[in-house]
PDB file of N, CA and C in Angstrom:
ATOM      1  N   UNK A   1      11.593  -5.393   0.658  1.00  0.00           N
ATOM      2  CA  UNK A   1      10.163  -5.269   0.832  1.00  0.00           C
ATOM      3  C   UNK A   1       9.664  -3.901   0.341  1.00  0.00           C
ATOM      4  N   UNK A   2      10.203  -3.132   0.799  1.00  0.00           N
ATOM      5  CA  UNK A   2       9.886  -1.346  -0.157  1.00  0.00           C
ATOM      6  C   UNK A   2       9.958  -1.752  -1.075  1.00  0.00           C
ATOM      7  N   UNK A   3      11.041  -1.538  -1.809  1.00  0.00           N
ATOM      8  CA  UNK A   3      10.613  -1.425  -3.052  1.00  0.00           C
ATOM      9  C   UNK A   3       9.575  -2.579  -3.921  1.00  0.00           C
ATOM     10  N   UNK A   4       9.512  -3.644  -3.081  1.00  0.00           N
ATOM     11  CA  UNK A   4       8.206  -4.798  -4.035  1.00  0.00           C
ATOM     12  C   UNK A   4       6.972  -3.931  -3.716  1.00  0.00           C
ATOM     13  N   UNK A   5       7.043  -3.223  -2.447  1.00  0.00           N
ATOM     14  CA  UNK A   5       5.561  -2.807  -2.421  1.00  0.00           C
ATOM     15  C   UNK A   5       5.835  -1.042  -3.576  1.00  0.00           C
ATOM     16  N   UNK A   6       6.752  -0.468  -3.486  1.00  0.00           N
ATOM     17  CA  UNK A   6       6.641   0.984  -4.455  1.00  0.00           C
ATOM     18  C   UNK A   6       6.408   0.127  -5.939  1.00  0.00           C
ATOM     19  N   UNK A   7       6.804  -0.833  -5.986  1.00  0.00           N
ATOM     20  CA  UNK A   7       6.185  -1.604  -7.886  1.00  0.00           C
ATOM     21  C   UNK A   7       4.784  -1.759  -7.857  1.00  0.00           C
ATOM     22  N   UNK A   8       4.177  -2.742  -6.404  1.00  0.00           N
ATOM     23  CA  UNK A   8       2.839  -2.822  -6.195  1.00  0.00           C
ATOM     24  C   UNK A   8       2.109  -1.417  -6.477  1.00  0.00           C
ATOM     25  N   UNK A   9       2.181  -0.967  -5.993  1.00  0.00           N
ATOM     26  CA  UNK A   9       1.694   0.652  -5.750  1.00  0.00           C
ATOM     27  C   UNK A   9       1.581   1.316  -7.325  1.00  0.00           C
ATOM     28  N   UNK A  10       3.090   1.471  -8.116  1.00  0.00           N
ATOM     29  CA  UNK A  10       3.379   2.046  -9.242  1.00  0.00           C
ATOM     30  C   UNK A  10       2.313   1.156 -10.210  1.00  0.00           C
ATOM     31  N   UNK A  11       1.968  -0.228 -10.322  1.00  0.00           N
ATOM     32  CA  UNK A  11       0.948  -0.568 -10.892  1.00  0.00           C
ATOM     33  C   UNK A  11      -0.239  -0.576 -10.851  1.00  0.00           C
ATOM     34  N   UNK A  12      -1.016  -0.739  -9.757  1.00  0.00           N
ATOM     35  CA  UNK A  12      -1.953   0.072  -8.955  1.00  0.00           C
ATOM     36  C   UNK A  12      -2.750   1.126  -9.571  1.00  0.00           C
ATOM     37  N   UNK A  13      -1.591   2.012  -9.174  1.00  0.00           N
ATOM     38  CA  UNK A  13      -2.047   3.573  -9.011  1.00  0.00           C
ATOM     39  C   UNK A  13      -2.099   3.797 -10.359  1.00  0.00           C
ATOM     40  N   UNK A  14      -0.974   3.182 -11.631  1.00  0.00           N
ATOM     41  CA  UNK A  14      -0.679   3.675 -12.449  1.00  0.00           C
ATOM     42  C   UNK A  14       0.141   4.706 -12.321  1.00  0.00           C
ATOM     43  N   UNK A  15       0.885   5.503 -11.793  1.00  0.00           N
ATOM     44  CA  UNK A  15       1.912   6.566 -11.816  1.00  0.00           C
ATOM     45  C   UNK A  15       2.820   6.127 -10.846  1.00  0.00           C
ATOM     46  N   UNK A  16       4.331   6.974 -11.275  1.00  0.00           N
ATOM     47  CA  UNK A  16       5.701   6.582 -10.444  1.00  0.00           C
ATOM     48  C   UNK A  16       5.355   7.735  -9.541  1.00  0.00           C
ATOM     49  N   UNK A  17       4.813   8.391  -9.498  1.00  0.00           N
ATOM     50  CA  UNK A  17       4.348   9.298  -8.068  1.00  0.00           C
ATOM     51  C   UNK A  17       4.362   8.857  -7.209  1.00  0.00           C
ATOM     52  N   UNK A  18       4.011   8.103  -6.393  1.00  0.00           N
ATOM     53  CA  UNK A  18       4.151   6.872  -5.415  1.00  0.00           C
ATOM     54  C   UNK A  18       5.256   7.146  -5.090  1.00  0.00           C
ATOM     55  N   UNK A  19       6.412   6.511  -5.909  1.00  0.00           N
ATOM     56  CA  UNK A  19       7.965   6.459  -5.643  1.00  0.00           C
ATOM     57  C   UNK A  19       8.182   7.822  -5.534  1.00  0.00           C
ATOM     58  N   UNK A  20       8.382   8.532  -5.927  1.00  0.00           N
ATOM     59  CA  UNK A  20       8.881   9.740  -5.964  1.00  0.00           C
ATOM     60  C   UNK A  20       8.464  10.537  -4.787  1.00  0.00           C
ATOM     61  N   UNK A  21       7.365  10.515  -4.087  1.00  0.00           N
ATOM     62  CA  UNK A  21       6.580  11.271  -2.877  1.00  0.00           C
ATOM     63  C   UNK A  21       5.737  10.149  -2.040  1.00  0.00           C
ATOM     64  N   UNK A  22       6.904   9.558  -0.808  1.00  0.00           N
ATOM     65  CA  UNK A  22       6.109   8.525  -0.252  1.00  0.00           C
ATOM     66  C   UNK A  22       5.137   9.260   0.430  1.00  0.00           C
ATOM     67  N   UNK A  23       5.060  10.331   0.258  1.00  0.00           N
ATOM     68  CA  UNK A  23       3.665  10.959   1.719  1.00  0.00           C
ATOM     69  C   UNK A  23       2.663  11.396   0.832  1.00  0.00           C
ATOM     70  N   UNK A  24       2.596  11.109  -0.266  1.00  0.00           N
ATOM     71  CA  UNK A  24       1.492  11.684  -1.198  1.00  0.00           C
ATOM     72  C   UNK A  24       0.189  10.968  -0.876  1.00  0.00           C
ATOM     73  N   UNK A  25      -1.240  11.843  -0.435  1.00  0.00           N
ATOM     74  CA  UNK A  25      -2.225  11.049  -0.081  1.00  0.00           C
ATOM     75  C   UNK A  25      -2.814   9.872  -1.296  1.00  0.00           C
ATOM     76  N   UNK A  26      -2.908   8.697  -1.211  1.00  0.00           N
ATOM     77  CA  UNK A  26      -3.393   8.186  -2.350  1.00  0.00           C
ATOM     78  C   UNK A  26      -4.874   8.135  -2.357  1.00  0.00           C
ATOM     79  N   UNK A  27      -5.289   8.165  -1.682  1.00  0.00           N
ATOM     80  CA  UNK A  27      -6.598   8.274  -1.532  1.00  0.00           C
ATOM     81  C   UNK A  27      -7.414   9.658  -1.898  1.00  0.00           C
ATOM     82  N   UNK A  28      -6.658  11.262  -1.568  1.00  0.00           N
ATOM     83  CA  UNK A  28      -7.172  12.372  -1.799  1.00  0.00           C
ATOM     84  C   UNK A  28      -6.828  12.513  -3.062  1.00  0.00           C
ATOM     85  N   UNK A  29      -5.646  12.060  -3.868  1.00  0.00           N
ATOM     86  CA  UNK A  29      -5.447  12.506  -4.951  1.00  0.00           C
ATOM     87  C   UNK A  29      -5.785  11.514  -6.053  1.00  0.00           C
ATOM     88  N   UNK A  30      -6.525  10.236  -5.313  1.00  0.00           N
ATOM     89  CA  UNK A  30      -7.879   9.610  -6.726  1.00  0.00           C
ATOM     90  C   UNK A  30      -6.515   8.545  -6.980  1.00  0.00           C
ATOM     91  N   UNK A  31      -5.886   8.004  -6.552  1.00  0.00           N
ATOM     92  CA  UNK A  31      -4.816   7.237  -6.684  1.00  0.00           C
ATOM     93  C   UNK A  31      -4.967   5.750  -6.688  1.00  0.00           C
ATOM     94  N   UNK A  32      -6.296   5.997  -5.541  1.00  0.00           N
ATOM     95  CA  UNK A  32      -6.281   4.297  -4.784  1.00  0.00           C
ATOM     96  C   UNK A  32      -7.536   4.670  -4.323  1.00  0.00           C
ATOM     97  N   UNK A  33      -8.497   3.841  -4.359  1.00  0.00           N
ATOM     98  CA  UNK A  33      -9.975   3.968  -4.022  1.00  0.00           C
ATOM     99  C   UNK A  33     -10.242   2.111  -3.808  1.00  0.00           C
ATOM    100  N   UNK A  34     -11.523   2.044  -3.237  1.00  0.00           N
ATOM    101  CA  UNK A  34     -11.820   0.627  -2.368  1.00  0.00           C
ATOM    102  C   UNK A  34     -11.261  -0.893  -3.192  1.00  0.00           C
ATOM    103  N   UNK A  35     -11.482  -0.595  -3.871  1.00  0.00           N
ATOM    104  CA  UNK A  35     -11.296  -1.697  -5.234  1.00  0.00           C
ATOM    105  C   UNK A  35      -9.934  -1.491  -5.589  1.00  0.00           C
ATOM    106  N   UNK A  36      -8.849  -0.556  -5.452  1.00  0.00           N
ATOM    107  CA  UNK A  36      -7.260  -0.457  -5.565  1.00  0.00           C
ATOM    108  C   UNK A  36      -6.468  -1.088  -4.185  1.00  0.00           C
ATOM    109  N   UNK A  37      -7.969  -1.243  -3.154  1.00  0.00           N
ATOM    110  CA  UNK A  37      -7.168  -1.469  -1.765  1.00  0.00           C
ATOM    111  C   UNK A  37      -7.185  -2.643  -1.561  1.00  0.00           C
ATOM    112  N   UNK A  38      -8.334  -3.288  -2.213  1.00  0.00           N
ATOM    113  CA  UNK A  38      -8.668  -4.825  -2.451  1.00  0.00           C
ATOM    114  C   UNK A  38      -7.312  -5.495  -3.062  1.00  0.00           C
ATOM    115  N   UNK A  39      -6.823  -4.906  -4.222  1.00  0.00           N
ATOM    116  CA  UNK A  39      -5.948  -5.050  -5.176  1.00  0.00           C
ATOM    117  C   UNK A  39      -4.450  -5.325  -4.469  1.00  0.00           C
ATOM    118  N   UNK A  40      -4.589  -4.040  -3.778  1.00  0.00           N
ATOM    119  CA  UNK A  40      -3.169  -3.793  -3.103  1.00  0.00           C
ATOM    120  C   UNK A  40      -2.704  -4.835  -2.115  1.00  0.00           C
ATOM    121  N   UNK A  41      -3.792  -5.464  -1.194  1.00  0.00           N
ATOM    122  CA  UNK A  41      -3.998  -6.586  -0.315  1.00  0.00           C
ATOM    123  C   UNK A  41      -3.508  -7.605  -0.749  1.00  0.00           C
ATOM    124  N   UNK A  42      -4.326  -8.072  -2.044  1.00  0.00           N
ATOM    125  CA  UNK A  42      -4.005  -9.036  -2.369  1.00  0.00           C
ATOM    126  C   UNK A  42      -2.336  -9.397  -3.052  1.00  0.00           C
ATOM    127  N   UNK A  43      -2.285  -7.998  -3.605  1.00  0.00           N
ATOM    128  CA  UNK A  43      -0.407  -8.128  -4.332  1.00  0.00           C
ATOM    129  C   UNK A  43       0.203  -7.980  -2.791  1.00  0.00           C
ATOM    130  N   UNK A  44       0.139  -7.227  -2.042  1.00  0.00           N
ATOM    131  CA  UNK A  44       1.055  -8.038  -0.538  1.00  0.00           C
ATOM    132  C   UNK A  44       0.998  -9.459  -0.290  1.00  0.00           C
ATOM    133  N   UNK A  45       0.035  -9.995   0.375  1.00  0.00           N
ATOM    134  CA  UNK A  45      -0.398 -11.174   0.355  1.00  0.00           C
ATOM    135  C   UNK A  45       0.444 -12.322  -0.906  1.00  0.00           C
ATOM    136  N   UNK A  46       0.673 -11.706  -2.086  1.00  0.00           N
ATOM    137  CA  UNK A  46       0.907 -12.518  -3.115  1.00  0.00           C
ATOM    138  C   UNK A  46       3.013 -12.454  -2.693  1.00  0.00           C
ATOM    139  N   UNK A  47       2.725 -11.414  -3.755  1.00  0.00           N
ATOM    140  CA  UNK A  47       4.536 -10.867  -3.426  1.00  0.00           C
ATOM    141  C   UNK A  47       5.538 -10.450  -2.151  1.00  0.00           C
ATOM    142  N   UNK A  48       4.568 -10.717  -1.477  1.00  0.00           N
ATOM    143  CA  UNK A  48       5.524 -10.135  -0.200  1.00  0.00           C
ATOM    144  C   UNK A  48       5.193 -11.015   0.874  1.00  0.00           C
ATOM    145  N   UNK A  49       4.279 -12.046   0.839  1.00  0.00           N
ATOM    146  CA  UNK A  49       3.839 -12.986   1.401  1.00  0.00           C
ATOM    147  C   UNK A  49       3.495 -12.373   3.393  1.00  0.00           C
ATOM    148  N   UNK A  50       2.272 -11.384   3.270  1.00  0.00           N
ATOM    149  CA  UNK A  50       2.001 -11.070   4.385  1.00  0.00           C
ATOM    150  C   UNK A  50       0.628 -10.742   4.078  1.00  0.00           C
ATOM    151  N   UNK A  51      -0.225 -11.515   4.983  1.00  0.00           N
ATOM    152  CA  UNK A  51      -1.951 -11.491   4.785  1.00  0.00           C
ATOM    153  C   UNK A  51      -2.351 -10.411   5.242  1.00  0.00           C
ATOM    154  N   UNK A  52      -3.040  -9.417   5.086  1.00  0.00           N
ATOM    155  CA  UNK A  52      -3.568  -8.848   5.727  1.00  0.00           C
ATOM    156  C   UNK A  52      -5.283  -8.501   5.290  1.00  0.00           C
ATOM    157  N   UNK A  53      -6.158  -8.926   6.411  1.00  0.00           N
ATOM    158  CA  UNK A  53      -7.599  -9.095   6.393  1.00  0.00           C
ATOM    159  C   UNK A  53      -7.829  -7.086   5.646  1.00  0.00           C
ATOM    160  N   UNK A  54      -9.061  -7.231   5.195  1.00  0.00           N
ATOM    161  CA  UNK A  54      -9.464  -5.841   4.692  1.00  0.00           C
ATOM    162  C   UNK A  54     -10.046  -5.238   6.334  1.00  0.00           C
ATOM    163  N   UNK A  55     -10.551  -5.929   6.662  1.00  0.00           N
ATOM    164  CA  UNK A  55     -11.377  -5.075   8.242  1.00  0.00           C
ATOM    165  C   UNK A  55     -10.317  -5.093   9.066  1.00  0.00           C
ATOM    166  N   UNK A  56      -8.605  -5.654   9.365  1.00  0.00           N
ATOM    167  CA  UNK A  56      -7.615  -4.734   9.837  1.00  0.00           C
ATOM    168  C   UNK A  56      -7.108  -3.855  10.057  1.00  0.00           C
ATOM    169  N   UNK A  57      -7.182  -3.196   8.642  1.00  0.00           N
ATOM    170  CA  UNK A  57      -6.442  -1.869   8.508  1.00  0.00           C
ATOM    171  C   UNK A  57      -7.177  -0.884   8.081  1.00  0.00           C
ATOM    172  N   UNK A  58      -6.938   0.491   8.891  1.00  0.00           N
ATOM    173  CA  UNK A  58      -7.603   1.675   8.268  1.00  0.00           C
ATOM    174  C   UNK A  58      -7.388   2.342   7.237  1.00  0.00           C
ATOM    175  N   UNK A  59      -8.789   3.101   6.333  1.00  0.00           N
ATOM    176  CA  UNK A  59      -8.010   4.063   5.437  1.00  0.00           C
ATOM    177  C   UNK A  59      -6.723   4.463   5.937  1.00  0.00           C
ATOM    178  N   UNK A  60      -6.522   5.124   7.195  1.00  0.00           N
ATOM    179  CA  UNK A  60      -5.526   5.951   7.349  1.00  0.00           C
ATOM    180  C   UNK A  60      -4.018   5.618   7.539  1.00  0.00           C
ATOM    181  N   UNK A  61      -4.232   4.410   7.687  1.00  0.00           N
ATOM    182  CA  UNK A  61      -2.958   3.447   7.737  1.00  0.00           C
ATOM    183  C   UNK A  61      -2.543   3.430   6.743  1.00  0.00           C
ATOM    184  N   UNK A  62      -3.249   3.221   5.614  1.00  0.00           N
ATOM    185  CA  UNK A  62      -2.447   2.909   4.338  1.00  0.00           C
ATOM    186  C   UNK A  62      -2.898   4.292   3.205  1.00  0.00           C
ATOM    187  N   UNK A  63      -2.953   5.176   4.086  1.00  0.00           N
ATOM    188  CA  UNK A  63      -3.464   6.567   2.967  1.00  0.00           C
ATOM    189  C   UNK A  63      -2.342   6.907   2.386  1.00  0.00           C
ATOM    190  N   UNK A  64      -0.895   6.518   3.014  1.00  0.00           N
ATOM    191  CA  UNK A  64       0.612   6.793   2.339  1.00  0.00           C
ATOM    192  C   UNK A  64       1.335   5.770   1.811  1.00  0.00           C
ATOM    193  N   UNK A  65       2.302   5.902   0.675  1.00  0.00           N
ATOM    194  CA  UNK A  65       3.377   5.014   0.788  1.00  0.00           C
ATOM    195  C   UNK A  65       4.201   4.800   2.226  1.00  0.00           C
ATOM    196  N   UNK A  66       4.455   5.517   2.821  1.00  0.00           N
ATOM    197  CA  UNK A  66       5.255   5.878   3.941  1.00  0.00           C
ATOM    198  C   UNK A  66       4.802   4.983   4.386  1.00  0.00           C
ATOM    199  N   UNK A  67       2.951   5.293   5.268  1.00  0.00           N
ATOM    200  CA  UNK A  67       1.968   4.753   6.167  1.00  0.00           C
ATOM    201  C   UNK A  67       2.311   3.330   6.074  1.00  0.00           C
ATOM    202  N   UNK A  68       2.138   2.524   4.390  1.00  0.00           N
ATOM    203  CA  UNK A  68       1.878   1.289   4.200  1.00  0.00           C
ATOM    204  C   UNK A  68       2.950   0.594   4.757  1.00  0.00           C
ATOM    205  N   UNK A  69       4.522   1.279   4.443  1.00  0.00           N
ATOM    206  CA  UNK A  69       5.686   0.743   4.518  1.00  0.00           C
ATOM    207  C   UNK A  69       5.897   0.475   6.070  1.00  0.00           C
ATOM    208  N   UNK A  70       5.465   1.733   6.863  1.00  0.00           N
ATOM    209  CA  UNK A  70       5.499   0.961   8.268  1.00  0.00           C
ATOM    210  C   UNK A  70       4.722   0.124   8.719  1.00  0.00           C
ATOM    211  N   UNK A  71       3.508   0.190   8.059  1.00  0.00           N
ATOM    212  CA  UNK A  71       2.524  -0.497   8.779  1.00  0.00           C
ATOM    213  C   UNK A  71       2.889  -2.219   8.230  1.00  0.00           C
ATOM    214  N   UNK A  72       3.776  -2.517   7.363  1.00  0.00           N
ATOM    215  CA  UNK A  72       4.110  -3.250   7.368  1.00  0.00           C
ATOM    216  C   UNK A  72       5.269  -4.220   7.665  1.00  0.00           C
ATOM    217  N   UNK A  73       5.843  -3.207   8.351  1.00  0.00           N
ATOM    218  CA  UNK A  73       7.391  -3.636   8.927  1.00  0.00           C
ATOM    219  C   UNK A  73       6.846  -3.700  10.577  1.00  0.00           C
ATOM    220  N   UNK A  74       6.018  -3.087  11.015  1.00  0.00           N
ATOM    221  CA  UNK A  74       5.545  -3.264  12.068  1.00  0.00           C
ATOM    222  C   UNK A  74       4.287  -4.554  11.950  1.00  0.00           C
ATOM    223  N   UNK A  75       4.274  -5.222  11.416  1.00  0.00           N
ATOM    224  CA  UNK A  75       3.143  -5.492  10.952  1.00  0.00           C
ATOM    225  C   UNK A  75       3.931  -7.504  10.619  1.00  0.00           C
ATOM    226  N   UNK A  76       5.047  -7.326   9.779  1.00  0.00           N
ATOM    227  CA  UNK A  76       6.144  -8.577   9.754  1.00  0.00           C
ATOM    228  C   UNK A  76       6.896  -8.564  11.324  1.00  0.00           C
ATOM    229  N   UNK A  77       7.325  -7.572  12.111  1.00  0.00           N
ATOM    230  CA  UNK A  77       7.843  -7.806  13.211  1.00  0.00           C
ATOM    231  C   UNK A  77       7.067  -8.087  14.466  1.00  0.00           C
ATOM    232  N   UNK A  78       6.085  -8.621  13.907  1.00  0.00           N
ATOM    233  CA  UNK A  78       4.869  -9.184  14.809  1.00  0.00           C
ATOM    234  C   UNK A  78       5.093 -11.223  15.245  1.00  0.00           C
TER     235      UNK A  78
END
């Protein structure tokens, strides 16, 4: 599941930064903005087969690779 979501992300964002620094803000550093989060939703949802509504989750939940990765292992162990 990491790594399908660090590919999600690496296409996304456009940069392997992602991979390389899971705590990198994506959001402060112009990475991922509303319309990348839309995006990102939907490639979970697709590839990793876990829905998650947009009014669920906070910016701040998913402001990291890190953030996303738990919030989704906590998130499947539901």
């Amino acid at each position: 599941m990491e790594e399908t979501l660090l590919e999600i992300l690496e296409e996304i964002c456009g940069t392997d930064e992602v991979r390389n620094d899971l705590d990198i803000n994506l959001f402060d550093d112009g990475l991922l903005d509303s319309l990348g989060v839309i995006e990102l939703l939907l490639s979970i949802e697709d590839k990793l087969k876990i829905s998650i509504q947009p009014t669920e989750v906070t910016r701040e939940q998913i402001a990291t690779p890190r953030k996303i990765i738990d919030y989704l292992k906590a998130k499947k162990g539901e």
